[in-house]
N, C-alpha and C. Protein backbone atom coordinates (compact mmCIF):
# COMPACT_ATOMS: atom_id res chain seq x y z
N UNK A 1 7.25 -6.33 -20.33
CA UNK A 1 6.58 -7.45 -19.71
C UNK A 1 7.46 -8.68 -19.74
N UNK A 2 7.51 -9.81 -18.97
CA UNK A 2 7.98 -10.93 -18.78
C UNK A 2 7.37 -11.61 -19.94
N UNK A 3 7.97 -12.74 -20.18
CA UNK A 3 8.35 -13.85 -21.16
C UNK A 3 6.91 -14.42 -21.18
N UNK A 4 5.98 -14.04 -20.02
CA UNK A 4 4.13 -14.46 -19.51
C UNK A 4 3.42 -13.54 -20.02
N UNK A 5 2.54 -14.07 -20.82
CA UNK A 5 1.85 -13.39 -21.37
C UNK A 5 0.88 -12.48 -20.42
N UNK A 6 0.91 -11.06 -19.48
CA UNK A 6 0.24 -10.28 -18.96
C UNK A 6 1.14 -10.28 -17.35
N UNK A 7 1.89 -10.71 -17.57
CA UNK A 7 2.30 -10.76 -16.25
C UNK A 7 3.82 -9.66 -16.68
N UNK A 8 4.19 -8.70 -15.12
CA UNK A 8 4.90 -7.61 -15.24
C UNK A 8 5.76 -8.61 -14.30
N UNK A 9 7.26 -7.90 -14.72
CA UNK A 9 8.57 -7.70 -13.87
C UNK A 9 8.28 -6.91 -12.92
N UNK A 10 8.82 -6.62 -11.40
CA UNK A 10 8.93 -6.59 -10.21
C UNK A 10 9.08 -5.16 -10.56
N UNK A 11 9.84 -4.89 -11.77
CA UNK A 11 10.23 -3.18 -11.56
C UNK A 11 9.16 -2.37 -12.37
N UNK A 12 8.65 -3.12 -13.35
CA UNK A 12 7.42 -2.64 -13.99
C UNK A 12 6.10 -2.81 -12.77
N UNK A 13 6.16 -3.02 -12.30
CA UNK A 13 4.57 -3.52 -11.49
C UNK A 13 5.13 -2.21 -10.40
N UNK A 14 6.69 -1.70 -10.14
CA UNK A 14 6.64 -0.72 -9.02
C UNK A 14 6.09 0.46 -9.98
N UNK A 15 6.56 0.81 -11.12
CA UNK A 15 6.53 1.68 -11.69
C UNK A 15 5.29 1.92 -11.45
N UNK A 16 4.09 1.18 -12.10
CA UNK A 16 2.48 1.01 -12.49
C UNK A 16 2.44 1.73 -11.06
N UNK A 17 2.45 1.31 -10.05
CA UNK A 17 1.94 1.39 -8.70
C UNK A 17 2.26 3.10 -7.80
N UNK A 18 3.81 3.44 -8.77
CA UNK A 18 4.27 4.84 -7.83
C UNK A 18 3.09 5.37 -7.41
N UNK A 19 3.51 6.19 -6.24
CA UNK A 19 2.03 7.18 -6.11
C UNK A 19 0.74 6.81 -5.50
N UNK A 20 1.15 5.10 -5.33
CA UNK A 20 -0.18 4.86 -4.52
C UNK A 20 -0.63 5.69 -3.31
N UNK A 21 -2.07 5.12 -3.13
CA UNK A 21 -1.94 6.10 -2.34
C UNK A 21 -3.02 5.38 -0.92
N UNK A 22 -2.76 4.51 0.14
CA UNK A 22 -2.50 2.74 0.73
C UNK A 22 -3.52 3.36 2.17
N UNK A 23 -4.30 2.65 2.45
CA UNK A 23 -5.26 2.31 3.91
C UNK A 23 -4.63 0.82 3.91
N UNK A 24 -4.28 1.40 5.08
CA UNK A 24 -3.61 0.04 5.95
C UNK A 24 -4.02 0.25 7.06
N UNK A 25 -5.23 -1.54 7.13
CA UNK A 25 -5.42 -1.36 8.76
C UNK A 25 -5.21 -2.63 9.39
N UNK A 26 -4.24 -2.66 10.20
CA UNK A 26 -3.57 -3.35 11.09
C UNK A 26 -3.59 -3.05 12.44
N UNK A 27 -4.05 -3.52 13.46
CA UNK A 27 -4.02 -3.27 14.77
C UNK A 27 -2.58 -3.82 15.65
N UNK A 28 -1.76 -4.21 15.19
CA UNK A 28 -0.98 -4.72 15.55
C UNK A 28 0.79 -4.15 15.22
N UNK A 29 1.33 -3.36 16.11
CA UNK A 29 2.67 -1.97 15.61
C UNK A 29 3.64 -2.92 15.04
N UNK A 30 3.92 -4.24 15.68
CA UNK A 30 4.97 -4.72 14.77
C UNK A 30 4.40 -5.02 13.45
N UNK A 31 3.03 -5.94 13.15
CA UNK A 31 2.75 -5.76 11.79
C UNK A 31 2.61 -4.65 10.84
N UNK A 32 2.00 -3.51 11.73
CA UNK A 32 2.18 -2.10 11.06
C UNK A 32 3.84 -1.49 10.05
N UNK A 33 4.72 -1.84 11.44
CA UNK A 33 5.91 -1.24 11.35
C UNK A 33 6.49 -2.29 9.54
N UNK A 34 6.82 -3.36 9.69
CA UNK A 34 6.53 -4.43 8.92
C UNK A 34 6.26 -4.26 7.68
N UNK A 35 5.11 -4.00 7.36
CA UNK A 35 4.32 -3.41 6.30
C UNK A 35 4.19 -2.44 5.89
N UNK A 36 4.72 -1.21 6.49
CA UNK A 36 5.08 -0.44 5.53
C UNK A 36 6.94 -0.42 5.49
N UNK A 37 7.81 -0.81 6.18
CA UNK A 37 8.75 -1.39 5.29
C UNK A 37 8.65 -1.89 4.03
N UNK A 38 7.66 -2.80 3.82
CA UNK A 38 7.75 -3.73 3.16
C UNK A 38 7.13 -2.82 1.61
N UNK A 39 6.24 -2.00 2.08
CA UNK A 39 5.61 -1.51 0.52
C UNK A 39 6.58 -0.45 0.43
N UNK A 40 6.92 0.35 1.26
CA UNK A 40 7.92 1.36 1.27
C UNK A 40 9.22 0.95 0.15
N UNK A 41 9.75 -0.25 0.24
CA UNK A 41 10.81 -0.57 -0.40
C UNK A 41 10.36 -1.16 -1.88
N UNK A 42 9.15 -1.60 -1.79
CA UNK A 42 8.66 -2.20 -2.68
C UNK A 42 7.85 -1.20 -4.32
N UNK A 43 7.75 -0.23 -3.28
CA UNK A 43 6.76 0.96 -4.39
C UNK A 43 7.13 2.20 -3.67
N UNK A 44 8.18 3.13 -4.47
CA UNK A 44 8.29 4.57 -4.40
C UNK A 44 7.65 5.66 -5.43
N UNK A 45 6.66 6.21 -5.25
CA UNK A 45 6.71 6.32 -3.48
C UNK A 45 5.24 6.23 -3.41
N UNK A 46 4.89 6.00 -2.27
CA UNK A 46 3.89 5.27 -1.48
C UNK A 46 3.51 6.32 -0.23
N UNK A 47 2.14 6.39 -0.57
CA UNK A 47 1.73 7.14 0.54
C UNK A 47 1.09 6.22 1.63
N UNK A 48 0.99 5.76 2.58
CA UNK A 48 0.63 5.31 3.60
C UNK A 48 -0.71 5.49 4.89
N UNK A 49 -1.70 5.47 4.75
CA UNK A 49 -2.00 6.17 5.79
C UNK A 49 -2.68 4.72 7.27
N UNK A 50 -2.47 4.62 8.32
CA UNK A 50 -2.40 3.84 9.04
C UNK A 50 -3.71 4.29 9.60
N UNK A 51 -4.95 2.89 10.16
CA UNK A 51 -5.61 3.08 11.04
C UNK A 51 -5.56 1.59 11.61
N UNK A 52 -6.16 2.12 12.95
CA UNK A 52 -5.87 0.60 14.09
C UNK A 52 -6.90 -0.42 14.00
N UNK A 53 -8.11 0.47 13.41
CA UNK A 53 -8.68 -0.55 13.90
C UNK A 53 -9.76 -0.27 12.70
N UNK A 54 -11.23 -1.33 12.16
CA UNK A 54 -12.05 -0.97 11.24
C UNK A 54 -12.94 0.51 11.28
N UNK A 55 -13.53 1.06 12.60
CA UNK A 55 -14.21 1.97 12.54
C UNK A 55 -13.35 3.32 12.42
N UNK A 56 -12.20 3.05 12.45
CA UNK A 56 -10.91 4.35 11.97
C UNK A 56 -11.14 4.06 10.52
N UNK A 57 -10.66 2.98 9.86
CA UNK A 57 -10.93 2.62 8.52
C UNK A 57 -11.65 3.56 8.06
N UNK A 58 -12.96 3.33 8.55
CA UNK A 58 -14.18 3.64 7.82
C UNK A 58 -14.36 5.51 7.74
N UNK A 59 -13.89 5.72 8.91
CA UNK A 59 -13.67 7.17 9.18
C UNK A 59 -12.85 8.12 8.18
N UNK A 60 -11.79 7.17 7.72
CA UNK A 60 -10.36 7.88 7.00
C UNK A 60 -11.06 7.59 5.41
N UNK A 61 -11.87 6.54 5.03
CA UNK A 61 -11.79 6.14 3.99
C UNK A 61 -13.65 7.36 3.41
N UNK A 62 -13.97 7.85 4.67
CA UNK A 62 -15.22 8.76 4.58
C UNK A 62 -14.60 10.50 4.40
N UNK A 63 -12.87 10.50 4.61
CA UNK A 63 -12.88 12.01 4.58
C UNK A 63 -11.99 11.89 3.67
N UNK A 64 -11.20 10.96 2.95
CA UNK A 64 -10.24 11.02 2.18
C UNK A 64 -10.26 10.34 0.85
N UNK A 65 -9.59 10.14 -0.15
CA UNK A 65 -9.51 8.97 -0.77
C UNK A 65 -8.28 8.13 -0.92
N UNK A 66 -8.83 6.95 -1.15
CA UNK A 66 -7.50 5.75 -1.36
C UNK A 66 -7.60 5.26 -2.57
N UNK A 67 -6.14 4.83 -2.68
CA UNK A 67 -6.40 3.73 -4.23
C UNK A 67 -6.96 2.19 -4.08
């Protein structure tokens, strides 16, 4: 842990996180594309699963589970 009392380093907080497992809903491909760059590099490894819009959400989050 950092020098803060409860607060993690960047590489400890990826560690905690490997394996997530991410509903991301973004209607928008460059924000999509974007964002999972962004957790991709940020937390390995990272499962991803993309819907466009809320009633996909609700659909993916009724047959699957997320963290």
């Amino acid at each position: 842990m950092d020098n803060q009392e409860g607060a993690f380093s960047r590489e400890e907080l990826a560690q905690k996180l490997a394996g997530l497992k991410v509903l991301l809903v973004e209607d928008n491909q460059f924000n999509i594309m974007i964002l999972e760059e962004e957790l991709e590099d940020a937390i390995e490894p990272i499962s991803i699963t993309v819907a466009n819009n809320g009633a996909d959400a609700v659909e993916l989050v009724k047959a699957q589970d997320f963290d």
